[in-house]
N, C-alpha and C. Protein backbone atom coordinates (compact mmCIF):
# COMPACT_ATOMS: atom_id res chain seq x y z
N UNK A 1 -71.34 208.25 -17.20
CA UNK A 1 -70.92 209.64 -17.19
C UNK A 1 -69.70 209.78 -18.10
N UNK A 2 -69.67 210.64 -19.05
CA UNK A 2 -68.63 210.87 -19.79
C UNK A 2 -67.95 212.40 -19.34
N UNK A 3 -66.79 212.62 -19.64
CA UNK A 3 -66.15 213.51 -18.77
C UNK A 3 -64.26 214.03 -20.14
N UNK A 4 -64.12 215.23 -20.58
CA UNK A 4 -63.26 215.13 -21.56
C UNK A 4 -62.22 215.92 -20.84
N UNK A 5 -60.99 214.89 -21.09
CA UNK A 5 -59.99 214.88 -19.92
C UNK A 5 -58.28 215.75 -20.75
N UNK A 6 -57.73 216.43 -20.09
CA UNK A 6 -56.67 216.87 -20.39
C UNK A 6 -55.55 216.03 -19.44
N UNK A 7 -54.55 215.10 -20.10
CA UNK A 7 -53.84 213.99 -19.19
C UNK A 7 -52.76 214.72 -19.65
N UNK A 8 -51.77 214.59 -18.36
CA UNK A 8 -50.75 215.49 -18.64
C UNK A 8 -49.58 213.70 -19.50
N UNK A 9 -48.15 214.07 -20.17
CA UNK A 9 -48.23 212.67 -21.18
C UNK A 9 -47.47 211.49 -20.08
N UNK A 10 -46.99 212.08 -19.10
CA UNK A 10 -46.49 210.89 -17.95
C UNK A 10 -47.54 210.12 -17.46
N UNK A 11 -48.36 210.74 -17.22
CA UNK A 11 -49.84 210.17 -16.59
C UNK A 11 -50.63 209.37 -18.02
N UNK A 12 -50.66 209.73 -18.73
CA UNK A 12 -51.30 208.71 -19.93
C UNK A 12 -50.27 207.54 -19.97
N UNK A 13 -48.77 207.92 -20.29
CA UNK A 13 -48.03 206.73 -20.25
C UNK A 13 -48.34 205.82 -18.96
N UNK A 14 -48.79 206.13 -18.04
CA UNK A 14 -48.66 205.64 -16.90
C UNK A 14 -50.10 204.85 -17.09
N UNK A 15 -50.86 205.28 -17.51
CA UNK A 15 -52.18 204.67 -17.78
C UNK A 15 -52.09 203.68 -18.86
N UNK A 16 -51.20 204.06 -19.87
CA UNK A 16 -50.92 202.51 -20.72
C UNK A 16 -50.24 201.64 -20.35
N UNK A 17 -49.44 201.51 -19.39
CA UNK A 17 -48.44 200.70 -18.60
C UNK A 17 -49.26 199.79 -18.18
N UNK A 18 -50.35 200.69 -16.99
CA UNK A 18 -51.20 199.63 -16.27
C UNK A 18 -52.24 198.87 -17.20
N UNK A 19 -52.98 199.43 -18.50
CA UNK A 19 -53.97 198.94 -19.03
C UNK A 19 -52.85 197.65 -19.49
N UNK A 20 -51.78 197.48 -20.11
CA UNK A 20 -51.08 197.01 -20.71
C UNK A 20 -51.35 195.40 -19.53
N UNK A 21 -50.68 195.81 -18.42
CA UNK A 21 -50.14 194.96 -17.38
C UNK A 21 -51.00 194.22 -16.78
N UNK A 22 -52.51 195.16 -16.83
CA UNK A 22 -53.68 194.31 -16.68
C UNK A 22 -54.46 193.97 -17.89
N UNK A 23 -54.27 193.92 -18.58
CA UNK A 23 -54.65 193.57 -20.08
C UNK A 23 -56.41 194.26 -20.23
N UNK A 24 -55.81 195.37 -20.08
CA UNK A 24 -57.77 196.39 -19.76
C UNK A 24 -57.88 196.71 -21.21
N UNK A 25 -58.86 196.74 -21.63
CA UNK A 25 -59.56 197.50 -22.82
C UNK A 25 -59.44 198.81 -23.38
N UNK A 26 -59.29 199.54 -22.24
CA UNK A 26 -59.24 201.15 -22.74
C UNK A 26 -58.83 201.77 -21.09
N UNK A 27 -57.83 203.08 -21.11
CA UNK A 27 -57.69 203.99 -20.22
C UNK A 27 -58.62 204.22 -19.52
N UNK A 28 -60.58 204.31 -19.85
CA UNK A 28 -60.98 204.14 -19.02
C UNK A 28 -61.13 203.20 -17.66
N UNK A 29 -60.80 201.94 -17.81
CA UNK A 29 -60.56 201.08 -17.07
C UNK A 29 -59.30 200.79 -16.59
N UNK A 30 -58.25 201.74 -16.85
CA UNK A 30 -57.29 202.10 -16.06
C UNK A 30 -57.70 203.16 -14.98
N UNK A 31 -58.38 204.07 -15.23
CA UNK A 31 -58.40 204.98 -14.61
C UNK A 31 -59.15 204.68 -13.41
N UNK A 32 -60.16 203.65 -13.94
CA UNK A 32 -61.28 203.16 -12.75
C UNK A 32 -60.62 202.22 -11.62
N UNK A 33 -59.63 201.37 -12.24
CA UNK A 33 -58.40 200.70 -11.87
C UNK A 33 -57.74 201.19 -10.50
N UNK A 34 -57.22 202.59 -10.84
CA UNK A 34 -56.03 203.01 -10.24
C UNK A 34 -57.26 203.63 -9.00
N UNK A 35 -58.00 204.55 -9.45
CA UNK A 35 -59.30 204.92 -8.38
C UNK A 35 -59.49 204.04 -7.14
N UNK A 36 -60.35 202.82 -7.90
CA UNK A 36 -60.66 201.53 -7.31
C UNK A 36 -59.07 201.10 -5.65
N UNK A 37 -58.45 201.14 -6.59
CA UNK A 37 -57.27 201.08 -5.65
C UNK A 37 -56.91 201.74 -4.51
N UNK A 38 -57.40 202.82 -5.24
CA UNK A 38 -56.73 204.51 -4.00
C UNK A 38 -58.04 203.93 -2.92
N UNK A 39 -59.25 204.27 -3.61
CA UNK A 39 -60.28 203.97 -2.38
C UNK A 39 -60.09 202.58 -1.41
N UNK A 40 -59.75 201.67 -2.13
CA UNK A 40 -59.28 200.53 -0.89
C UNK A 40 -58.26 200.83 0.02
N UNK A 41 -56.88 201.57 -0.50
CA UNK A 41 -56.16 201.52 0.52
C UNK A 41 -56.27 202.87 1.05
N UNK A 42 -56.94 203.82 0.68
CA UNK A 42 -56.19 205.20 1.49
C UNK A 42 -57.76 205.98 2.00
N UNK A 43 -59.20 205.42 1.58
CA UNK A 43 -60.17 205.78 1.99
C UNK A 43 -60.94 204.84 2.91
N UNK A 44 -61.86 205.47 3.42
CA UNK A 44 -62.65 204.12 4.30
C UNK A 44 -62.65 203.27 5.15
N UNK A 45 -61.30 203.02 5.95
CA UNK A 45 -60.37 202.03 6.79
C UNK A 45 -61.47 201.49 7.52
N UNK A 46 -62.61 202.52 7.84
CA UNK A 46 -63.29 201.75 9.19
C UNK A 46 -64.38 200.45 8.67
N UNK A 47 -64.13 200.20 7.21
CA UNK A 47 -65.03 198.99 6.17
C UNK A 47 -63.97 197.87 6.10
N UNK A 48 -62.27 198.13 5.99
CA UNK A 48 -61.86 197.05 5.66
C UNK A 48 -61.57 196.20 7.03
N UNK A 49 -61.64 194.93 6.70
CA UNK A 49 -61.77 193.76 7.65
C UNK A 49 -60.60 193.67 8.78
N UNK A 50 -58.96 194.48 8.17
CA UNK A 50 -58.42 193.81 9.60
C UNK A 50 -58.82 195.56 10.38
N UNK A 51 -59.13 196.61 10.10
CA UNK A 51 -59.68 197.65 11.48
C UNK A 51 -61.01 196.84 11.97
N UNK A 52 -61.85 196.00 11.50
CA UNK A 52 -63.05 195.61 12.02
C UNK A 52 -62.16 194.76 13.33
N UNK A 53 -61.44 193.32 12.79
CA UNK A 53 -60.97 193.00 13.44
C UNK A 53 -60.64 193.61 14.78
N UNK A 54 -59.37 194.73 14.65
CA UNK A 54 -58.51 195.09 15.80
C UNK A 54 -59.43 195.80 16.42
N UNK A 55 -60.71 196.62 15.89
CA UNK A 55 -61.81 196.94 16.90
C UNK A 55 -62.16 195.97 17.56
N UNK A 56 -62.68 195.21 17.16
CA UNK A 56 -63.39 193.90 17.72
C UNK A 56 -62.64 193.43 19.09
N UNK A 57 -60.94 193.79 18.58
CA UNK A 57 -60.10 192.90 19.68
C UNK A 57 -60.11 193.64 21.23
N UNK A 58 -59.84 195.19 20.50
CA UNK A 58 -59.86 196.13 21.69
C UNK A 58 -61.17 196.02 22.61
N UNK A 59 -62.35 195.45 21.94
CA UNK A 59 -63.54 195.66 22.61
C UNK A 59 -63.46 194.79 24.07
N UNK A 60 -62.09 193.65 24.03
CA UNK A 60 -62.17 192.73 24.98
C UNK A 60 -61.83 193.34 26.27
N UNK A 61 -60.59 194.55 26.16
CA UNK A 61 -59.92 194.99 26.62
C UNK A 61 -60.68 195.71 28.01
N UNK A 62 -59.72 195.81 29.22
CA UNK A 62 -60.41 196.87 30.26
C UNK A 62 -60.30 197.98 30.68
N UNK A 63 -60.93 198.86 30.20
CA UNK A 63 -60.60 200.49 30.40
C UNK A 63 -60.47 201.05 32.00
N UNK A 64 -59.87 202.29 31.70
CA UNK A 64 -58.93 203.00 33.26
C UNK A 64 -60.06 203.94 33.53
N UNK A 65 -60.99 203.63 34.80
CA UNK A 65 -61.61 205.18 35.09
C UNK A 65 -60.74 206.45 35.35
N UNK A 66 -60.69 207.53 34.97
CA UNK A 66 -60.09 208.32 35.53
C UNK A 66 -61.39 209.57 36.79
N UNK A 67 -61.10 209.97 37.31
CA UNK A 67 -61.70 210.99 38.51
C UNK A 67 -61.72 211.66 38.01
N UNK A 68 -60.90 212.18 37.36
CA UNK A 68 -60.72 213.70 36.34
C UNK A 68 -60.08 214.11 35.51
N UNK A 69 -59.91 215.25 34.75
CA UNK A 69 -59.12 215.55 33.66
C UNK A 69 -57.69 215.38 33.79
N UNK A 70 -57.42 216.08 35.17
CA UNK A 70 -56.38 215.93 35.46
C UNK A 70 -55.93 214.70 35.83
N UNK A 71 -56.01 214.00 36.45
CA UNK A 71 -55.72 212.79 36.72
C UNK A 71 -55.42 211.79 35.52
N UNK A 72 -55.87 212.48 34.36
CA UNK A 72 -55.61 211.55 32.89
C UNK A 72 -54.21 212.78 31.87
N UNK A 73 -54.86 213.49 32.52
CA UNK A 73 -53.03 214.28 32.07
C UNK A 73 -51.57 213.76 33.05
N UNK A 74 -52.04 213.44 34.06
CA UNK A 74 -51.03 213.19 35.21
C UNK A 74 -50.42 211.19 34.61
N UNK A 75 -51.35 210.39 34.14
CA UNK A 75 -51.50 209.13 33.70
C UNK A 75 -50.70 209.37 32.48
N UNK A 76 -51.08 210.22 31.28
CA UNK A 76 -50.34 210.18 30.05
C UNK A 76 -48.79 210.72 30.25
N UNK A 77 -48.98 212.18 30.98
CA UNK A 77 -47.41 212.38 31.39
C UNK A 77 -46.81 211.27 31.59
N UNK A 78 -47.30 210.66 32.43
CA UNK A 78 -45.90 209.50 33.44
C UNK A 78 -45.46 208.57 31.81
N UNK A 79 -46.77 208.63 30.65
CA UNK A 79 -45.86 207.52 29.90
C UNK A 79 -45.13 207.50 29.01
């Protein structure tokens, strides 16, 4: 997919910094770069391995019946 881009010039500098630092070929592969990145840390959490983990851990755990709604408002108040 080709796509014709208006980069404001902080953001291009910023894109030669990284192509530079990772020794990339072209801004496109900065851009895929910095993407690539965002989606690992700030999208998707429930794919990366330590939420699998700490699910996994909680699964050991033993849950509180409550009787009723109230009785779980009365439980969270107290904490």
């Amino acid at each position: 997919m080709k796509a014709l881009l208006d980069i404001p010039q902080e953001v291009n500098q910023t894109l030669n910094i990284i192509k530079a630092q990772h020794n990339l070929k072209n801004k496109v592969e900065a851009i895929s770069l910095v993407v690539n990145t965002y989606k690992e840390q700030f999208m998707e959490p429930e794919l990366r391995p330590e939420f699998v983990k700490k699910i996994l851990k909680s699964d050991n755990k033993k849950g509180v019946r409550f009787k009723s709604i109230e009785e779980l408002r009365k439980r969270i108040e107290q904490e």
